[in-house]
PDB file of N, CA and C in Angstrom:
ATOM      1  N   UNK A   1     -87.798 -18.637 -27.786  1.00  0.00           N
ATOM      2  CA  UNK A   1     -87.965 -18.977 -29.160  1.00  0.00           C
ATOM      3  C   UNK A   1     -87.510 -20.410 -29.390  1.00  0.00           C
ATOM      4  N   UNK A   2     -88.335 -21.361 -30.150  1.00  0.00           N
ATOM      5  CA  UNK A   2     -87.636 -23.263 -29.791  1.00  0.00           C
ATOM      6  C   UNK A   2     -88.071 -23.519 -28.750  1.00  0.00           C
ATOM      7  N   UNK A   3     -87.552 -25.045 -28.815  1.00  0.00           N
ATOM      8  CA  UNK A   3     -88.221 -25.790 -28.208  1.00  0.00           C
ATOM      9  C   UNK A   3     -86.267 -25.748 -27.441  1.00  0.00           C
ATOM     10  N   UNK A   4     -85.300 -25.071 -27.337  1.00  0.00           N
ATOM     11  CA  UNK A   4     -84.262 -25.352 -26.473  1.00  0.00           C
ATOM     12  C   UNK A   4     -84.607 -24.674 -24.973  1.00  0.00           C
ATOM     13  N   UNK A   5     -84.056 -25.278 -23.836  1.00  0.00           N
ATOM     14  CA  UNK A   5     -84.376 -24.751 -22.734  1.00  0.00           C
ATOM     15  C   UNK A   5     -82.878 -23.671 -22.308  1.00  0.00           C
ATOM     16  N   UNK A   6     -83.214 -23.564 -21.218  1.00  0.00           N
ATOM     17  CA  UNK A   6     -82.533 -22.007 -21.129  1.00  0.00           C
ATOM     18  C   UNK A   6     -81.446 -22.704 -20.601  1.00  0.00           C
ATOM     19  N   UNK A   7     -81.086 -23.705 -20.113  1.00  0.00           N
ATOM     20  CA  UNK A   7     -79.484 -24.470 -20.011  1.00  0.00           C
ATOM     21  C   UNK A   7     -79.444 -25.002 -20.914  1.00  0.00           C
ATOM     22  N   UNK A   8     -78.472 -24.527 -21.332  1.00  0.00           N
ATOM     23  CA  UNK A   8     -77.277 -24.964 -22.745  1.00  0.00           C
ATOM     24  C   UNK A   8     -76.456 -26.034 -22.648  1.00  0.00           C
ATOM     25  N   UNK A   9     -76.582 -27.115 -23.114  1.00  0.00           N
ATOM     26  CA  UNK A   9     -75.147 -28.362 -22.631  1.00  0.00           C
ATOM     27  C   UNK A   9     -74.329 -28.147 -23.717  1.00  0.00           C
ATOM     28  N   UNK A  10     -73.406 -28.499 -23.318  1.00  0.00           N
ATOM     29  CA  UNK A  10     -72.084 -28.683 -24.036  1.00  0.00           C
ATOM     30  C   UNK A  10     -72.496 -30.163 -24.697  1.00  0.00           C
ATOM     31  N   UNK A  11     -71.511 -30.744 -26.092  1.00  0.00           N
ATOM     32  CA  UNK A  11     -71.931 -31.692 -26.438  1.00  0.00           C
ATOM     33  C   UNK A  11     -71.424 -32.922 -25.876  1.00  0.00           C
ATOM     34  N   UNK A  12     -70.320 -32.683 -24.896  1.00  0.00           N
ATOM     35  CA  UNK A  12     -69.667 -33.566 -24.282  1.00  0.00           C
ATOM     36  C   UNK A  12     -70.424 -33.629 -22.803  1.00  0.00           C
ATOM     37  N   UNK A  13     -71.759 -32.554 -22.643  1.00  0.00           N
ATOM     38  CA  UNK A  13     -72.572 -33.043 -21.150  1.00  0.00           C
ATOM     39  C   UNK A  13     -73.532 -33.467 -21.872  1.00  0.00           C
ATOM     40  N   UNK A  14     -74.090 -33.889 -23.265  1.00  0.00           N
ATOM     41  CA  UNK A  14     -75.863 -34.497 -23.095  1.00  0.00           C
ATOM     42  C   UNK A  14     -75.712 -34.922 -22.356  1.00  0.00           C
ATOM     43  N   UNK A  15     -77.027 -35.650 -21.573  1.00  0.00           N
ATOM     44  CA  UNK A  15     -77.154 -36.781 -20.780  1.00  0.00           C
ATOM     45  C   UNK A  15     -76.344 -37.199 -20.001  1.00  0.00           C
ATOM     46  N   UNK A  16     -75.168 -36.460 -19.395  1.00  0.00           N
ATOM     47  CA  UNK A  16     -74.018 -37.197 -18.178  1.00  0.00           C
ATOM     48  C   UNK A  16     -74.869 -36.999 -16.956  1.00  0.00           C
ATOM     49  N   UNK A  17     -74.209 -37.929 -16.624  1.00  0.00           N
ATOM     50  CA  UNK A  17     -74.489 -37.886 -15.034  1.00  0.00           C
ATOM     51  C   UNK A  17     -73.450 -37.572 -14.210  1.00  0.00           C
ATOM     52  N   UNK A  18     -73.768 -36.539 -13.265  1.00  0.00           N
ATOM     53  CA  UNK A  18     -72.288 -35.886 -12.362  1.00  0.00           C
ATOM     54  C   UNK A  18     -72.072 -37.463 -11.286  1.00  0.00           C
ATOM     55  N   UNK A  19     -71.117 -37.989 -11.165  1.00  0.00           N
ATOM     56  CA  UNK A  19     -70.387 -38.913 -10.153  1.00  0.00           C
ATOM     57  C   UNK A  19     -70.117 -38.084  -9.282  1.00  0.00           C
ATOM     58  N   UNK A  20     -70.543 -38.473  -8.225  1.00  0.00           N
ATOM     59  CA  UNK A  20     -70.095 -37.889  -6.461  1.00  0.00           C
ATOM     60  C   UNK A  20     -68.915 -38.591  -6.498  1.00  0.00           C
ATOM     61  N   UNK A  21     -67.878 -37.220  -5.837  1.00  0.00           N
ATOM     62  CA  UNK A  21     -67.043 -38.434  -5.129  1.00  0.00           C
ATOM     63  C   UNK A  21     -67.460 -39.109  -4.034  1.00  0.00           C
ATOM     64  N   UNK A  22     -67.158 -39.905  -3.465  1.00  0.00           N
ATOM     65  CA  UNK A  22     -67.895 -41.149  -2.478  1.00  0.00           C
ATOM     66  C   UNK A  22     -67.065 -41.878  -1.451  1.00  0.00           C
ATOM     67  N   UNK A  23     -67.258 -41.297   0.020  1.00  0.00           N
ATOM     68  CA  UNK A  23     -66.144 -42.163   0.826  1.00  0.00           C
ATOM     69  C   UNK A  23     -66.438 -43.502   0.573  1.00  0.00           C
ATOM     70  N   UNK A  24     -65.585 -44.522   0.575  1.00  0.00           N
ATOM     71  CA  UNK A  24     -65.603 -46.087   0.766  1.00  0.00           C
ATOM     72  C   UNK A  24     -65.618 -46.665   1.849  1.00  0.00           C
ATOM     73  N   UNK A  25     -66.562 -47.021   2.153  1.00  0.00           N
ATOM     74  CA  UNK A  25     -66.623 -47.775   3.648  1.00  0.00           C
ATOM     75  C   UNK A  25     -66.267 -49.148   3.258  1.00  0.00           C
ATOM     76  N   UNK A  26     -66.114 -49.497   4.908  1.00  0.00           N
ATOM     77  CA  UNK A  26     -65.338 -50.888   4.875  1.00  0.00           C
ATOM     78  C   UNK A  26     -66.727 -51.953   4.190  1.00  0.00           C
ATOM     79  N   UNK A  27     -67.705 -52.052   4.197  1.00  0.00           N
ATOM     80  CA  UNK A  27     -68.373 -52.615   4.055  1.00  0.00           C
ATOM     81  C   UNK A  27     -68.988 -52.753   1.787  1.00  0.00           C
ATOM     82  N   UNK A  28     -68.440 -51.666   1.680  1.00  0.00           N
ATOM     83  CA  UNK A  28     -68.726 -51.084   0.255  1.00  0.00           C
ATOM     84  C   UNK A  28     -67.235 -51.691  -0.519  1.00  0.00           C
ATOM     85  N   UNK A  29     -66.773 -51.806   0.292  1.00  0.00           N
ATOM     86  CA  UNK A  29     -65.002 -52.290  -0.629  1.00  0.00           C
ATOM     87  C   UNK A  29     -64.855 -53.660  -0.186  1.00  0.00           C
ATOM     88  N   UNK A  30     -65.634 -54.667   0.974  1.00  0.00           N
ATOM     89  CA  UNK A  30     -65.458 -55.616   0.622  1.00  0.00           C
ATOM     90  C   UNK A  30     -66.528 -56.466  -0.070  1.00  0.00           C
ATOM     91  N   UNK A  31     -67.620 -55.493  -0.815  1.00  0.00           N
ATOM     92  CA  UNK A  31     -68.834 -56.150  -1.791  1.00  0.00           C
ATOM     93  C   UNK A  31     -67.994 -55.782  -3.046  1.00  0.00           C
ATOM     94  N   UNK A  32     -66.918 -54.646  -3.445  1.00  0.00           N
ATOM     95  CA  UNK A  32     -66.011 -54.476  -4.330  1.00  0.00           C
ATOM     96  C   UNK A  32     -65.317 -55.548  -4.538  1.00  0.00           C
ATOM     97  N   UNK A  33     -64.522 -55.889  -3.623  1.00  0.00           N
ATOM     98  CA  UNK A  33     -63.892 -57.558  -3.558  1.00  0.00           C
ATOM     99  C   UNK A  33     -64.527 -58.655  -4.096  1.00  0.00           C
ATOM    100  N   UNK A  34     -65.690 -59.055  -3.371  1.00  0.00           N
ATOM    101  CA  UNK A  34     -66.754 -59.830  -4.027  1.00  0.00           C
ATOM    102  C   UNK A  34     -66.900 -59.668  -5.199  1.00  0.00           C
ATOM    103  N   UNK A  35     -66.884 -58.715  -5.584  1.00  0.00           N
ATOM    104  CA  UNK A  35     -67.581 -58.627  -7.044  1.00  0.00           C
ATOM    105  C   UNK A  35     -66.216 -59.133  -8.043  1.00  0.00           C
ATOM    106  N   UNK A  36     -65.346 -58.156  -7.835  1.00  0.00           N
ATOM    107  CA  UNK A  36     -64.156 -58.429  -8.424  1.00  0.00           C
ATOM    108  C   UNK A  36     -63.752 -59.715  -8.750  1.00  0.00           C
ATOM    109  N   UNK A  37     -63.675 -60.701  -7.719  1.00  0.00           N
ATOM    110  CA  UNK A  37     -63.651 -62.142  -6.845  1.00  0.00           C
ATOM    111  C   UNK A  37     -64.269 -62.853  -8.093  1.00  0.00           C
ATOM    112  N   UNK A  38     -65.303 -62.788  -7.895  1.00  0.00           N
ATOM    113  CA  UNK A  38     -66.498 -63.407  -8.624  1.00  0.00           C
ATOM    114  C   UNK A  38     -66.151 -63.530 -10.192  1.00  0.00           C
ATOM    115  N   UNK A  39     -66.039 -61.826 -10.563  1.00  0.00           N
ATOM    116  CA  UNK A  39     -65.930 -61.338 -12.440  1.00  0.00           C
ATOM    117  C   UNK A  39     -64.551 -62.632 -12.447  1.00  0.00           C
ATOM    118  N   UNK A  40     -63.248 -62.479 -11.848  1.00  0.00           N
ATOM    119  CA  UNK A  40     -62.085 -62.828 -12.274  1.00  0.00           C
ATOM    120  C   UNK A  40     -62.080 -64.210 -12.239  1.00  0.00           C
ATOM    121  N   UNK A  41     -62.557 -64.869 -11.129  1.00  0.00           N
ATOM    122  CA  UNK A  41     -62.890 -66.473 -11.155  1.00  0.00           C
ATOM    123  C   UNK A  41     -63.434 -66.891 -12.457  1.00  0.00           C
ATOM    124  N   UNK A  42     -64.592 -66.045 -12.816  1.00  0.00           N
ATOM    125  CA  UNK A  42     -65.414 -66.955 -13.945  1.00  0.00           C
ATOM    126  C   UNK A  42     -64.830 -66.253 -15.278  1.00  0.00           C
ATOM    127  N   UNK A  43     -63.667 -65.484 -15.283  1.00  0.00           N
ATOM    128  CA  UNK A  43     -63.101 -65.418 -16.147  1.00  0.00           C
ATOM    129  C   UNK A  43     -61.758 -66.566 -16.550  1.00  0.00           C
ATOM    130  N   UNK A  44     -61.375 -66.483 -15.098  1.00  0.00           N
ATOM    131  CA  UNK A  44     -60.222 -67.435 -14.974  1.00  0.00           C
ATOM    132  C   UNK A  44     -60.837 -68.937 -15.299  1.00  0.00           C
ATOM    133  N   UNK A  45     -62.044 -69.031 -15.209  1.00  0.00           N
ATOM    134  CA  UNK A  45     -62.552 -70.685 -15.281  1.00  0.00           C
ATOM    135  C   UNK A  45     -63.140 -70.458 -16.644  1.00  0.00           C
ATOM    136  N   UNK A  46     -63.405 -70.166 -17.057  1.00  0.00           N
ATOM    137  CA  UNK A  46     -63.632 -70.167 -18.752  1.00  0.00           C
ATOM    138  C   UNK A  46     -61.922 -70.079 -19.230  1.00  0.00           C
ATOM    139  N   UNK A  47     -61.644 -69.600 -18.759  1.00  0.00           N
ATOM    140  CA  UNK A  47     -60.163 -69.900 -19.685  1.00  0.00           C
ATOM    141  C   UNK A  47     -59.451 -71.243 -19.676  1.00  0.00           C
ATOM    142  N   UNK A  48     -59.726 -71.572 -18.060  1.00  0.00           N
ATOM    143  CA  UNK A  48     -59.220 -72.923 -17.922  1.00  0.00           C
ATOM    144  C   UNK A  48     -60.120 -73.826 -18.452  1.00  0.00           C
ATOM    145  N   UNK A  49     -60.932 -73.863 -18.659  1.00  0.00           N
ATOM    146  CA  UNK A  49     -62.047 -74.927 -19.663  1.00  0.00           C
ATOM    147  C   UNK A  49     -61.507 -75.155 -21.151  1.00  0.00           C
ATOM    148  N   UNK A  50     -60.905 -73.880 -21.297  1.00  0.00           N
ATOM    149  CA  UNK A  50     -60.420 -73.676 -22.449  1.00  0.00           C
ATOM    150  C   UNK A  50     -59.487 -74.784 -23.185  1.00  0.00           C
ATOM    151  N   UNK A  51     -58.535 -74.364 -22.016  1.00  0.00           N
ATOM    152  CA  UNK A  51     -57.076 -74.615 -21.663  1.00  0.00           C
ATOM    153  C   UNK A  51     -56.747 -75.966 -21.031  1.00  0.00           C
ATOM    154  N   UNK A  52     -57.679 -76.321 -20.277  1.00  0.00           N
ATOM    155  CA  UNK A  52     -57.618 -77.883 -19.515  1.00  0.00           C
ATOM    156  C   UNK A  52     -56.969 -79.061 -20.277  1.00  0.00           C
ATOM    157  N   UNK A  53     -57.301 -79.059 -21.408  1.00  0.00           N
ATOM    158  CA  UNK A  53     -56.434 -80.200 -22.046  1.00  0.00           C
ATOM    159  C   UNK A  53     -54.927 -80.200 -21.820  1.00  0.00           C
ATOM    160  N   UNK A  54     -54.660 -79.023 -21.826  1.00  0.00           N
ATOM    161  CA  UNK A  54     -53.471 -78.419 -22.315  1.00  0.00           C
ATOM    162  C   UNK A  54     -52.547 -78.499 -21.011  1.00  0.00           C
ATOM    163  N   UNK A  55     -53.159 -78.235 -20.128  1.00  0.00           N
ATOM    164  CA  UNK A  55     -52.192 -78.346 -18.863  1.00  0.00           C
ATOM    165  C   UNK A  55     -52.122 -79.432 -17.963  1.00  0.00           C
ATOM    166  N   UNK A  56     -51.116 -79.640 -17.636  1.00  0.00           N
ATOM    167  CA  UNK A  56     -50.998 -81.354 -17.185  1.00  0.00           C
ATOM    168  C   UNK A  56     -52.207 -81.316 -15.836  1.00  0.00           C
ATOM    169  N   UNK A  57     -51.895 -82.559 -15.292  1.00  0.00           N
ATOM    170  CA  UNK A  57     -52.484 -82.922 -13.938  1.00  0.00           C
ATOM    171  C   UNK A  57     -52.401 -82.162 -12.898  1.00  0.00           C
ATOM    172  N   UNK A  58     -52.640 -82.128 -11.629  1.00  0.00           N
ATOM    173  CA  UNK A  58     -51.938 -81.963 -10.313  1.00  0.00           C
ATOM    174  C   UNK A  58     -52.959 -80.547 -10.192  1.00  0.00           C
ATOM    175  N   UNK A  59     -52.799 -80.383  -8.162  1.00  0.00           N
ATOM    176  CA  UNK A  59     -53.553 -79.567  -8.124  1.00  0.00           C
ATOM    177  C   UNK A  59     -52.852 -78.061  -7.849  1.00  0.00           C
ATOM    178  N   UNK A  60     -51.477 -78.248  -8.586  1.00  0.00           N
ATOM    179  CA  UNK A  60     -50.487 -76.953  -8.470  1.00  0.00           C
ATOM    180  C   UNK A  60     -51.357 -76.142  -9.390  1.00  0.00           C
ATOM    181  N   UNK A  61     -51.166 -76.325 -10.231  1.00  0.00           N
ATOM    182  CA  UNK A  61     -51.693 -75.634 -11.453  1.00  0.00           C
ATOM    183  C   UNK A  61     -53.313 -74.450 -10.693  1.00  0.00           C
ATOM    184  N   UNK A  62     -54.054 -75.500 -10.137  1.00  0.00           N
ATOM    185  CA  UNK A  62     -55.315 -74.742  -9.516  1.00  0.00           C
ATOM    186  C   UNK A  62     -55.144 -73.920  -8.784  1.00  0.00           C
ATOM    187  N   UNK A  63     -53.862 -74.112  -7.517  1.00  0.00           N
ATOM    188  CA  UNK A  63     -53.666 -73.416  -6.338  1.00  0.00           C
ATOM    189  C   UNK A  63     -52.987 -71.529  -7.078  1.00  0.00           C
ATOM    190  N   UNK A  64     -52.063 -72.251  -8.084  1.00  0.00           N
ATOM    191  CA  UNK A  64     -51.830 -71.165  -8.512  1.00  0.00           C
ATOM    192  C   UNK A  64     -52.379 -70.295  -9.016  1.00  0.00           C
ATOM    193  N   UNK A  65     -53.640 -70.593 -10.099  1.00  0.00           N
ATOM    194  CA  UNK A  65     -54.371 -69.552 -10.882  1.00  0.00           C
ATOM    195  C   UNK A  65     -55.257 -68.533  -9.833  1.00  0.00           C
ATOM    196  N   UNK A  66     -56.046 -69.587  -8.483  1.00  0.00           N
ATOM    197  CA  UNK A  66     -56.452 -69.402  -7.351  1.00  0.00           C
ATOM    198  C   UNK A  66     -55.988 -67.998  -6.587  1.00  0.00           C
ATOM    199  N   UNK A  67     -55.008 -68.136  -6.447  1.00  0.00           N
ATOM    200  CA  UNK A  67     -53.879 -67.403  -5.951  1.00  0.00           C
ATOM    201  C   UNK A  67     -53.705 -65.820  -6.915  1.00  0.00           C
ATOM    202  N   UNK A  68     -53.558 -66.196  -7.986  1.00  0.00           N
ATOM    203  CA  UNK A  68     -53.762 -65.296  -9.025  1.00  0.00           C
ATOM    204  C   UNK A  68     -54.777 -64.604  -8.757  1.00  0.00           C
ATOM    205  N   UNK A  69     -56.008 -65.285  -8.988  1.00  0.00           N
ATOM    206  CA  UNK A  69     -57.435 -64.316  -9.177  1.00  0.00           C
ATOM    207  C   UNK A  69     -57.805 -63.709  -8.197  1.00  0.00           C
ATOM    208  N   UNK A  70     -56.985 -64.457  -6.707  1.00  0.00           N
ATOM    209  CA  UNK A  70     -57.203 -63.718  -5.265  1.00  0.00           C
ATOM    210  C   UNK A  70     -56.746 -62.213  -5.316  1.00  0.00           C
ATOM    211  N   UNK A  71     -54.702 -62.175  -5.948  1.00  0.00           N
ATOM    212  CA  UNK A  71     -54.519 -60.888  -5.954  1.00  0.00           C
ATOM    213  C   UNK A  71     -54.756 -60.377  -7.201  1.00  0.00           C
ATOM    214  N   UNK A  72     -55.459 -60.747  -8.116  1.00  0.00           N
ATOM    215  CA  UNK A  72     -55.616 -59.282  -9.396  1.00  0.00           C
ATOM    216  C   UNK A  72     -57.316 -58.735  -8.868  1.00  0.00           C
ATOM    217  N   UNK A  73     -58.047 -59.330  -8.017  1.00  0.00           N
ATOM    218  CA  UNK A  73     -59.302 -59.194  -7.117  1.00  0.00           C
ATOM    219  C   UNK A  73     -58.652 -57.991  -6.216  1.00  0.00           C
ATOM    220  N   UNK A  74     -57.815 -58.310  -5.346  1.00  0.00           N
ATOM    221  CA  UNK A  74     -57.217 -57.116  -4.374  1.00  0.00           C
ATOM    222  C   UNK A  74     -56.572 -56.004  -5.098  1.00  0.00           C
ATOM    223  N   UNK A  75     -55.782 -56.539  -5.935  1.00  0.00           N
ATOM    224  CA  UNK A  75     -55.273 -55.220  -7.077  1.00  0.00           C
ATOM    225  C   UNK A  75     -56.323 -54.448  -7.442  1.00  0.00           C
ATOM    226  N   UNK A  76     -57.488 -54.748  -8.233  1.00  0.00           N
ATOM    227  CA  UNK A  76     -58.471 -54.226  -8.634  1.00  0.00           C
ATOM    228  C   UNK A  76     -58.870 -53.202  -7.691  1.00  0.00           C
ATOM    229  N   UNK A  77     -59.867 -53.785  -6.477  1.00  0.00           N
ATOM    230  CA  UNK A  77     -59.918 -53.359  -5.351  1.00  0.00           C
ATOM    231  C   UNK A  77     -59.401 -52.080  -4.723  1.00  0.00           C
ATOM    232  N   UNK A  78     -58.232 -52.348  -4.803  1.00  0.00           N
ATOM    233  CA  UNK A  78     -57.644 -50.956  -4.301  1.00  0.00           C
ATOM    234  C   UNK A  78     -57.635 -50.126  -5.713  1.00  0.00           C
ATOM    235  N   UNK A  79     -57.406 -50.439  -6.452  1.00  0.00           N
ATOM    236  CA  UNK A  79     -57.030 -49.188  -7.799  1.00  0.00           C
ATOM    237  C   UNK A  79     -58.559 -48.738  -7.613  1.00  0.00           C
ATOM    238  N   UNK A  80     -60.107 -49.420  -7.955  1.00  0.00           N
ATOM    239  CA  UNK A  80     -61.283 -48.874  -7.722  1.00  0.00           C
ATOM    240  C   UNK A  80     -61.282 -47.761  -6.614  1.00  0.00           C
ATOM    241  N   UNK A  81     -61.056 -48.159  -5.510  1.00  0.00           N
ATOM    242  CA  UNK A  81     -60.688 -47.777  -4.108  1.00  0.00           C
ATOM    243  C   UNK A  81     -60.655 -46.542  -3.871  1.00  0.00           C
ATOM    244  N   UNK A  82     -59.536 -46.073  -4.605  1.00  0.00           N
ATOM    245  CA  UNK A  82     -59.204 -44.922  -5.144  1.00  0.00           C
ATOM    246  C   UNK A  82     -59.313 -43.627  -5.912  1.00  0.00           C
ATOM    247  N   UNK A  83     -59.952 -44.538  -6.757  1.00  0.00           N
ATOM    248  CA  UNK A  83     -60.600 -43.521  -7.497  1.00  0.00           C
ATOM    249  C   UNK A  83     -61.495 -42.665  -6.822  1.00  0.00           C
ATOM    250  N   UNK A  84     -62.078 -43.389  -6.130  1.00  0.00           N
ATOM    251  CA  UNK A  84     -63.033 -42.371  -5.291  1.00  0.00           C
ATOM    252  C   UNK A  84     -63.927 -41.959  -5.998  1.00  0.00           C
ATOM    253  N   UNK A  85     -65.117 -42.513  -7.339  1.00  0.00           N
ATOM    254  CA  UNK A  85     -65.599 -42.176  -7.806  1.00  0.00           C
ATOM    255  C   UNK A  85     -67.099 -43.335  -8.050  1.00  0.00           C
ATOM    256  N   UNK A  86     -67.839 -42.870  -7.712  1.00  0.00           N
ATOM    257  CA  UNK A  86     -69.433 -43.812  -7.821  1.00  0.00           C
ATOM    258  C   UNK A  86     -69.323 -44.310  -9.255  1.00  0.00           C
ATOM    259  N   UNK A  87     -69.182 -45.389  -9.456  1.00  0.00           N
ATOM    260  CA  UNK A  87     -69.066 -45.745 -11.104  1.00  0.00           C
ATOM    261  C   UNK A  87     -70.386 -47.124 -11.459  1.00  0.00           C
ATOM    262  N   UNK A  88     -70.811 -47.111 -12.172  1.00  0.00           N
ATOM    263  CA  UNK A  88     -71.582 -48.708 -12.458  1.00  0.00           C
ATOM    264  C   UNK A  88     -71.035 -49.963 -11.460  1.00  0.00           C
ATOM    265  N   UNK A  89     -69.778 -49.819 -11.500  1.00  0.00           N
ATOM    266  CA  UNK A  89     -69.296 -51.027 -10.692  1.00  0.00           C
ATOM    267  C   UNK A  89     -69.865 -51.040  -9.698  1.00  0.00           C
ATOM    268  N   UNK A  90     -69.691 -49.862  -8.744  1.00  0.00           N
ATOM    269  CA  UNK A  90     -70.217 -49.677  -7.511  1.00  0.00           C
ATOM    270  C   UNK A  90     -72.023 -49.855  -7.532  1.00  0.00           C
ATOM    271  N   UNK A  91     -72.406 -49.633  -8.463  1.00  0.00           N
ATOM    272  CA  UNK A  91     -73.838 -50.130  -8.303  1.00  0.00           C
ATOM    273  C   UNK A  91     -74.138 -51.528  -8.452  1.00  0.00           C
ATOM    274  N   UNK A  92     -73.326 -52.432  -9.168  1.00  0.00           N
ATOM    275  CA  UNK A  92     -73.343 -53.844  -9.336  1.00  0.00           C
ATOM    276  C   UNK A  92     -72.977 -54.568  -8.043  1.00  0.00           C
ATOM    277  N   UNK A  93     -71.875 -53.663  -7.489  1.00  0.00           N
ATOM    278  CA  UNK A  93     -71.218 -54.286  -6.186  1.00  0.00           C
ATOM    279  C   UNK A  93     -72.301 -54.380  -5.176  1.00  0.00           C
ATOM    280  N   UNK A  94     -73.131 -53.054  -4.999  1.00  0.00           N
ATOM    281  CA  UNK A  94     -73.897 -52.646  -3.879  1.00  0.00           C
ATOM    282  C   UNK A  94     -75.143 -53.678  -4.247  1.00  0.00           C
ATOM    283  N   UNK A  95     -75.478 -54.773  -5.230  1.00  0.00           N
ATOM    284  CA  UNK A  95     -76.762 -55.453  -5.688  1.00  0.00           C
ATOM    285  C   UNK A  95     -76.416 -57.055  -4.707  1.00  0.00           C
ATOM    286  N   UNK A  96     -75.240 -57.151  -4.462  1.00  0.00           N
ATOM    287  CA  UNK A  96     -74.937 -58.193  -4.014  1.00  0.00           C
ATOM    288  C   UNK A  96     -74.976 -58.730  -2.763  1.00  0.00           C
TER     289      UNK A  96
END
């Protein structure tokens, strides 16, 4: 009777999609890196565009933010890592 089909969703499943969990190969976590790498740099360099007036000379200042975006890239990395879960990221990562 209707046009409903004989599986019923809950309103919190319309349209989900089940996530596999997903081993991480070495090759899949360092296109994770990359990606990460990439997002945080051109976040970190728009800020410093921002900010450039503002901070003196010298190439401390670079080495450091550098340094920065290297480990919140590896931080990331592993917390993703972990999760163990196929997410958008992982499809952006795997385009690269």
């Amino acid at each position: 009777m209707g046009s409903r089909s004989k599986h019923h969703e809950t309103p919190g499943q319309h349209h989900s999609h089940k996530r596999v969990i997903h081993k991480m190969t070495p090759g899949h976590i360092g296109k994770l890196f990359v990606f990460y790498l990439l997002l945080f740099l051109m976040i970190f360099a728009f800020a410093g565009f921002i900010t450039g007036d503002w901070l003196p000379g010298g190439g401390y200042y670079e080495i450091v933010i550098l340094v920065g975006v290297v480990v919140v890239a590896v931080i990331a990395t592993i917390v993703h890592g972990r999760g163990r879960k196929w997410t958008s990221v992982d499809d952006m990562a795997e385009r690269l």
